[in-house]
Protein backbone atom coordinates (compact mmCIF):
# COMPACT_ATOMS: atom_id res chain seq x y z
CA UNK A 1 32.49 2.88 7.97
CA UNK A 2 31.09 0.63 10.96
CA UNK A 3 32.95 -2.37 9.95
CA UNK A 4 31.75 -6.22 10.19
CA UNK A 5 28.35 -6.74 9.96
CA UNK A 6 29.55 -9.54 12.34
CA UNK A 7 30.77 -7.15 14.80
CA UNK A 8 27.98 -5.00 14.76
CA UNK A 9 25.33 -7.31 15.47
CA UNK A 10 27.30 -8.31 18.53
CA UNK A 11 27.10 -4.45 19.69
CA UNK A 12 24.93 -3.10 22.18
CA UNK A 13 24.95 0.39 20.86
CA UNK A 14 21.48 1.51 20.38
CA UNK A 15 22.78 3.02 16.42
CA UNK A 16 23.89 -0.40 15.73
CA UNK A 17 21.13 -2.20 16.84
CA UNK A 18 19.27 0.30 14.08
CA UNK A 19 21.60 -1.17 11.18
CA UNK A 20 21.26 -4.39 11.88
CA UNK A 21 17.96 -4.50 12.13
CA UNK A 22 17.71 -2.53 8.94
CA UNK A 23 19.91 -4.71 6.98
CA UNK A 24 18.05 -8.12 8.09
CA UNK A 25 14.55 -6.46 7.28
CA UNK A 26 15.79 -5.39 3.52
CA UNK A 27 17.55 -8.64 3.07
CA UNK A 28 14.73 -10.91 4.16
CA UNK A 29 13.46 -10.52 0.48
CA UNK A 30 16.42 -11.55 -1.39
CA UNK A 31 18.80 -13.37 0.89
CA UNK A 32 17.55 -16.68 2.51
CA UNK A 33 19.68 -15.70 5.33
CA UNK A 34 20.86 -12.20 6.69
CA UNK A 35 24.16 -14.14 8.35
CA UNK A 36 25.77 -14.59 4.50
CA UNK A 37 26.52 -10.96 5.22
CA UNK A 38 28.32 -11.00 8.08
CA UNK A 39 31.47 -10.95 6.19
CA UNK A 40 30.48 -7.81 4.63
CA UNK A 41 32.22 -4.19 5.56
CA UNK A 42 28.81 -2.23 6.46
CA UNK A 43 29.38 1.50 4.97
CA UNK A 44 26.45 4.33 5.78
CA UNK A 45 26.67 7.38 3.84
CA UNK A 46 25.15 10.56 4.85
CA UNK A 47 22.47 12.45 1.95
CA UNK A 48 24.27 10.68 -0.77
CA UNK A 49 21.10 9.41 -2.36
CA UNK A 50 17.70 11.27 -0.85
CA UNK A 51 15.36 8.74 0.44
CA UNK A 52 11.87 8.59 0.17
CA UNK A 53 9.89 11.54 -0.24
CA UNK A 54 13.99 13.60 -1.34
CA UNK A 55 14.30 14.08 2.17
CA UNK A 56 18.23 13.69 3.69
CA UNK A 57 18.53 10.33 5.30
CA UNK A 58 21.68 7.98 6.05
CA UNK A 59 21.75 4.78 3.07
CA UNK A 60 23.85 2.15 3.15
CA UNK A 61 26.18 0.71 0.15
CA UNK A 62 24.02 -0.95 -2.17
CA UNK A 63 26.20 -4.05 -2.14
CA UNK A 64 24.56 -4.54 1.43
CA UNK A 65 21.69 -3.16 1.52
CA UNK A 66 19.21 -0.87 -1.40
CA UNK A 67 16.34 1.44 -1.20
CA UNK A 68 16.70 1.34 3.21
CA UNK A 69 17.58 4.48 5.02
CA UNK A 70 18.10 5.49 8.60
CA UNK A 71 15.94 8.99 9.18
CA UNK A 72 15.81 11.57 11.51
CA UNK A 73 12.46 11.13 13.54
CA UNK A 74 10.47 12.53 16.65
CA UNK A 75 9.57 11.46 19.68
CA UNK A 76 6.94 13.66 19.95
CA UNK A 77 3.42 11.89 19.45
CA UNK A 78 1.08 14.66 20.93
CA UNK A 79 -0.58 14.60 17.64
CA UNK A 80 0.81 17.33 15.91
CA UNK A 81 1.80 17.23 11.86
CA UNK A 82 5.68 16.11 11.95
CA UNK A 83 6.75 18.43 9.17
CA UNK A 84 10.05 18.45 9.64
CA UNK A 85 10.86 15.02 11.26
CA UNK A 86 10.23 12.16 8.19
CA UNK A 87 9.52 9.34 10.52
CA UNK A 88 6.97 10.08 12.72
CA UNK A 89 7.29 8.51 15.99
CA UNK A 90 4.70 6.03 16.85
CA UNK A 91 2.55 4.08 14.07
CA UNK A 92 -0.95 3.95 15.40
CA UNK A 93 -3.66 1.79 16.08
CA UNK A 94 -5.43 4.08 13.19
CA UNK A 95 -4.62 5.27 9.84
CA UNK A 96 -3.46 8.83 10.03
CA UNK A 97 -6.12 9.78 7.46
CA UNK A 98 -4.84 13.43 6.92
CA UNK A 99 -1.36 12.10 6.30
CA UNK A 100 -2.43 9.47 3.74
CA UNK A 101 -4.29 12.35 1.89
CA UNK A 102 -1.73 15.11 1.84
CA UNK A 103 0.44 12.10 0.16
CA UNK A 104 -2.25 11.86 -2.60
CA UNK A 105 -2.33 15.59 -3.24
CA UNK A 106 1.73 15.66 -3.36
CA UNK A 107 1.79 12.79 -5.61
CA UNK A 108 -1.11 14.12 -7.58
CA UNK A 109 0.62 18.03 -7.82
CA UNK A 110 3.91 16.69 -8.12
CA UNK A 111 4.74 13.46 -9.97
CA UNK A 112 3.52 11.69 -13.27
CA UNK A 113 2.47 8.50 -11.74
CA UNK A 114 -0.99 8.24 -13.13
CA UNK A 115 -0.54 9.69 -15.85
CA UNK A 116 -0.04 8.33 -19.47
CA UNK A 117 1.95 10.00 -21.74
CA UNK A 118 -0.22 10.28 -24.94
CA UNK A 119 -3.18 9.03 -23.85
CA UNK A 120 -6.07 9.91 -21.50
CA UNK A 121 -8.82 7.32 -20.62
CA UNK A 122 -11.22 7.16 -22.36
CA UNK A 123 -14.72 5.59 -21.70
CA UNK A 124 -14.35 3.73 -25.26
CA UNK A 125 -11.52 1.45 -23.81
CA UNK A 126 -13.67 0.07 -20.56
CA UNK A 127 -15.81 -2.79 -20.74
CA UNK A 128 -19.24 -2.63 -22.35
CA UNK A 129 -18.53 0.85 -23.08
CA UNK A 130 -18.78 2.34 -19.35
CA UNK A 131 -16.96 1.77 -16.39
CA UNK A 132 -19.54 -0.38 -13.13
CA UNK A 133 -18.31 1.32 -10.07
CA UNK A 134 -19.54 1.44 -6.17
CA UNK A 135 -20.53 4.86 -5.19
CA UNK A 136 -19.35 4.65 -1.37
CA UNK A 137 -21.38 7.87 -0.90
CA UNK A 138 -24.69 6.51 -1.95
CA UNK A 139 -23.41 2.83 -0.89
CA UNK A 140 -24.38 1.20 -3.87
CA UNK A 141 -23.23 0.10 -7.42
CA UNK A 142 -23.03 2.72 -10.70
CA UNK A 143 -22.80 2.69 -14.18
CA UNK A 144 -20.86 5.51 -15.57
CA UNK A 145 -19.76 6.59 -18.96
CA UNK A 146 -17.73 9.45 -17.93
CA UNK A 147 -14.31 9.83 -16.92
CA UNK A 148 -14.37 9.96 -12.97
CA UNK A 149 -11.66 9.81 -10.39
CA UNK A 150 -11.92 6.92 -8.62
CA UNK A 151 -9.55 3.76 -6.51
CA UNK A 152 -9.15 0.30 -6.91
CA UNK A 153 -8.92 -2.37 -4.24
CA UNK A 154 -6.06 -5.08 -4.68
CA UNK A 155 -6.48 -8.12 -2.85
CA UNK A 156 -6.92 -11.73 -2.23
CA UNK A 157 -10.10 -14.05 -2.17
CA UNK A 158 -9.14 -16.95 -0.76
CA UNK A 159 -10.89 -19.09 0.69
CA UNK A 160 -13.51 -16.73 2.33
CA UNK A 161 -17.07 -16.24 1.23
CA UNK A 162 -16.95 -13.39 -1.04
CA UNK A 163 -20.27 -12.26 -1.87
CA UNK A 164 -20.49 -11.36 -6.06
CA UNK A 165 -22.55 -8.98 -8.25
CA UNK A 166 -24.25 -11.49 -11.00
CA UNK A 167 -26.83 -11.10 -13.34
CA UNK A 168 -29.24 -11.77 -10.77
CA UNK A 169 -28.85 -9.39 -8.49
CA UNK A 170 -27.61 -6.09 -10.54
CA UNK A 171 -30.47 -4.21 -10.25
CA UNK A 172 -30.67 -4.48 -6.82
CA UNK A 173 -27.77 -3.57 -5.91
CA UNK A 174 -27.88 -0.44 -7.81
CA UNK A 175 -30.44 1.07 -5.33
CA UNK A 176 -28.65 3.47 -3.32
CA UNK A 177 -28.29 1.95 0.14
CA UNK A 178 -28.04 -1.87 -0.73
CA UNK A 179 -24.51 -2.42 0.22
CA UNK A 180 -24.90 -1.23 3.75
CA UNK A 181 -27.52 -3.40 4.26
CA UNK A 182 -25.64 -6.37 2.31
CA UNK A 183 -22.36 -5.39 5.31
CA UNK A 184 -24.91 -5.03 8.30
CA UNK A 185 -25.70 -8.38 8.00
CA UNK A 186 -22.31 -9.65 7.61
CA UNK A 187 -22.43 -11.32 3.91
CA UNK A 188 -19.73 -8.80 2.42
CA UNK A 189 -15.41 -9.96 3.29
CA UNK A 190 -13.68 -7.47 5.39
CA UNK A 191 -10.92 -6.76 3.34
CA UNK A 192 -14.15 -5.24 0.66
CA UNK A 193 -16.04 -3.37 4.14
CA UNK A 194 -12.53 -1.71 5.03
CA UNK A 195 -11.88 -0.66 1.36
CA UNK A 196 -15.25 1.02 1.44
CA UNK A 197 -14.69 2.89 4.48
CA UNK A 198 -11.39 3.94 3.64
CA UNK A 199 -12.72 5.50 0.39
CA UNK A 200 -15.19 7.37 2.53
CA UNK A 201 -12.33 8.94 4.53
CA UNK A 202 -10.52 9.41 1.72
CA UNK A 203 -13.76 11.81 0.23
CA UNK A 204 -13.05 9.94 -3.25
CA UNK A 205 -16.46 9.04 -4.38
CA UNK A 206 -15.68 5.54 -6.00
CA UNK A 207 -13.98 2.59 -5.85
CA UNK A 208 -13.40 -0.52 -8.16
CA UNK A 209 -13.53 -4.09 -6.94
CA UNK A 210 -13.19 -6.99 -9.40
CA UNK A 211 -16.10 -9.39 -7.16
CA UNK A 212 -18.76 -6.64 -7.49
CA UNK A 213 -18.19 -4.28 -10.52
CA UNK A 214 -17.62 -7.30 -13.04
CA UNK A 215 -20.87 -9.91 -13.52
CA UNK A 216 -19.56 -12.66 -12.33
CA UNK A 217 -22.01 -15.20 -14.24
CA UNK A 218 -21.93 -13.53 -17.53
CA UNK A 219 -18.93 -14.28 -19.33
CA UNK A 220 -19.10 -11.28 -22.07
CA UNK A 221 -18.99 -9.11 -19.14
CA UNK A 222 -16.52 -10.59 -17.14
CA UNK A 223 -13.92 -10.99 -20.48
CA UNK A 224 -14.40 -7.96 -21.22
CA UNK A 225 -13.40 -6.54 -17.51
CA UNK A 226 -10.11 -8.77 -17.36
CA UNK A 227 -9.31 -7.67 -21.01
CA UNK A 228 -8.73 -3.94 -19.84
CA UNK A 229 -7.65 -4.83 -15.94
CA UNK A 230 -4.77 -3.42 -16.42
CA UNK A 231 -6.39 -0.13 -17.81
CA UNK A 232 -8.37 -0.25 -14.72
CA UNK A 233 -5.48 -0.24 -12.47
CA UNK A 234 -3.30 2.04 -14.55
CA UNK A 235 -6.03 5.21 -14.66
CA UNK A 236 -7.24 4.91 -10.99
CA UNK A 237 -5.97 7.78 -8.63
CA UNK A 238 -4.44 4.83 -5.90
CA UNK A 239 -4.83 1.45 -5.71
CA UNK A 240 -5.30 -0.26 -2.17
CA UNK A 241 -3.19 -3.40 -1.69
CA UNK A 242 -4.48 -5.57 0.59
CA UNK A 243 -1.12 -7.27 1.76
CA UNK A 244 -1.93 -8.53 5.12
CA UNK A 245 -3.55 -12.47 5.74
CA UNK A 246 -4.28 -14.67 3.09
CA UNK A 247 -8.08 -13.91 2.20
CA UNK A 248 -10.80 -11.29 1.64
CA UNK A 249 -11.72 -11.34 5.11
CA UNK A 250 -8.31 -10.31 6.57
CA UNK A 251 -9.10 -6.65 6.30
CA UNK A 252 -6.84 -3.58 6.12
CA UNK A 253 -4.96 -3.09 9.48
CA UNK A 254 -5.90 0.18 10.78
CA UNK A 255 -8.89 1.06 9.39
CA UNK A 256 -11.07 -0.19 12.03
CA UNK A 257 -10.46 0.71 15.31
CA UNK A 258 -7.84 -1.37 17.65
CA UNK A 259 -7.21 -3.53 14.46
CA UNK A 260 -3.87 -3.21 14.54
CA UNK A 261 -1.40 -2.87 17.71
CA UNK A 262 0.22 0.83 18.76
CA UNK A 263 4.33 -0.17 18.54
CA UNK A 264 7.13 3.01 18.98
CA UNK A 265 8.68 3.38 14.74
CA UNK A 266 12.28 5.21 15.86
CA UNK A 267 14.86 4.79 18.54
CA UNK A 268 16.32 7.08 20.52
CA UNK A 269 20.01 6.52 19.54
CA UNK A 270 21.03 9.46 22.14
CA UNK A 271 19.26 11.63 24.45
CA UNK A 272 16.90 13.34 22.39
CA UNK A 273 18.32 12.17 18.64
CA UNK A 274 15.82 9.30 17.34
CA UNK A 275 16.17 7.56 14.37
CA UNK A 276 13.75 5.41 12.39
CA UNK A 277 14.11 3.22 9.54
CA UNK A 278 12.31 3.88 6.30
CA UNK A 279 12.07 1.47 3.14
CA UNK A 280 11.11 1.03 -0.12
CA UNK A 281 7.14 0.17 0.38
CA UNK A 282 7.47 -2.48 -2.19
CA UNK A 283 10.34 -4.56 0.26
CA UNK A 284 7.49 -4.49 2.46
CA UNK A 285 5.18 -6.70 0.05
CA UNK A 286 8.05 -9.26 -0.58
CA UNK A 287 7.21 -12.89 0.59
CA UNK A 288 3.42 -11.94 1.91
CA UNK A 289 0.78 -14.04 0.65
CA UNK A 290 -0.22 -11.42 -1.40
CA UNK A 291 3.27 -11.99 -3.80
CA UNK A 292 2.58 -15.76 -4.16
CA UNK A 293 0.20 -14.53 -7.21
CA UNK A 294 1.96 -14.69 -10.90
CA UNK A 295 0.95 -10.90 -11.47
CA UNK A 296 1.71 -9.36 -8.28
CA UNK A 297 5.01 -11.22 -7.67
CA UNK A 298 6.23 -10.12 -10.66
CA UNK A 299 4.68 -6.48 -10.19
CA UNK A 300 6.41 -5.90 -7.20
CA UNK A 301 9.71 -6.69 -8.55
CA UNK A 302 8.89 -4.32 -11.46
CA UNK A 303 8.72 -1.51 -8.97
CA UNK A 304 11.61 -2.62 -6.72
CA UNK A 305 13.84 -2.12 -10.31
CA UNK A 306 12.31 0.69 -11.61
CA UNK A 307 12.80 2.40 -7.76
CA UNK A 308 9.68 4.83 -8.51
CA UNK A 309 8.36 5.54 -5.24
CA UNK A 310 6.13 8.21 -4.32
């Protein structure tokens, strides 16, 4: 028991600081101000509820505060893997691409997330019969009728140019090649040149994006596509949400190079004990841009209640 939130955001101590600043980043989703709290006796708990990834982490009484912990960290950033620390120290200019994968293969080995009880997917259910695809190895679009792993890009338009497969140009941007040309010159959004290169690191083959695997001029098509979006979503191995700005040319922070600024994750409470703070990744989404849309507000509040994290 720490007492007062009033009392503690008064404190210098370096733990204290931690809380508070925990408690006013979870509650900046649901309370219009972190200060109707102050009233509130602040409780931390040690290992009573895992946090993410079950890994042993102080939480907080719900009352207060849900789905933040404080975790044991490093301060070591030479590079190595931080196995045994769950925040790492630093979060980098660059996406740790070998982390981001061995999450895919845990979720993958471990958890049911993409997969449907009762049901597999089934080219029959996609529109026209196959599934339209970009092939990020041969840089272009595909038509496939097989069942092939592949991710889906989440994000916003906008207001930014967004350059669109149509009737028109379909066949030529099925020639293997096209898109890097289409990017070189500057014609396709950022958010959709990120998503592409992120795939590549990733090594999975091919990734779904609603401007240039649905013809945007032909109605049947495009129907058809927003009929079974959410089957789209639902059997692709990740989806990339593209939560940062407020258009397609906002890009993914830290997939390019020096997009995104180097800042220190935990705090040393003590001479060499750090702690960092680690949330529910769909607290993070809350109030963006990206939430003001009808599906994705709601969608985010759909995983905030059903608590499945991976």
């Amino acid at each position: 028991m720490l007492g007062l939130l009033s009392r503690i955001r008064g404190s210098h101590c370096p733990f204290c600081i931690l809380v508070h600043r925990a408690i006013v980043w979870a509650n900046k989703a649901t309370t219009p101000s972190p200060s109707l709290l102050c009233d509130r006796e602040i409780i931390l708990r040690w290992g009573r509820q895992p946090a993410l990834g079950l890994r042993l982490a102080f939480d907080f009484d719900t009352s207060v505060v849900g789905d933040v912990w404080l975790a044991f960290g490093s301060q070591d950033d030479a590079g190595g893997r931080h196995e045994t620390a769950y925040v790492v120290p630093k979060l980098p200019s660059e996406i740790d691409i070998v982390r981001v994968s061995s999450w895919i293969k845990v979720c993958t080995a471990n958890h049911d997330c993409i997969k449907i009880p009762g049901e597999s997917p089934s080219p029959a259910t996609l529109p026209l019969g196959m599934l339209r695809l970009i092939d990020v190895d041969q840089v272009c679009l595909v038509e496939t009728e097989e069942v092939v792993e592949y991710i889906v890009l989440s994000y916003m338009w906008g207001l930014a140019p967004n350059f669109r497969l149509t009737t028109a140009n379909l066949s030529q941007l099925m020639e293997p090649g096209v898109l890097g040309g289409i990017r070189s010159v500057g014609l396709l959004p950022m958010t959709i040149c990120d998503a592409i290169t992120l795939a590549q690191r990733l090594k999975i083959r091919y990734l779904w994006i609603d401007s240039l695997c649905l013809i945007q001029n032909d109605p049947e098509d495009l129907e058809r596509g927003i009929r079974i979006m959410d089957r789209i979503y639902e059997h692709a191995s990740i989806t990339i949400i593209a939560a940062h700005g407020h258009d397609a040319n906002a890009g993914l922070p830290g997939v390019q190079a020096n997009f995104r600024e180097t800042r220190a994750v935990v705090s040393e409470i003590k001479p060499g004990i750090c702690l960092g703070i680690c949330m529910n990744p769909g607290w993070r989404l809350v109030r963006t841009v990206y939430e003001t849309r009808a599906w994705t507000y709601a969608s985010v509040f759909s995983r905030l209640e059903s608590q499945r994290v991976c």
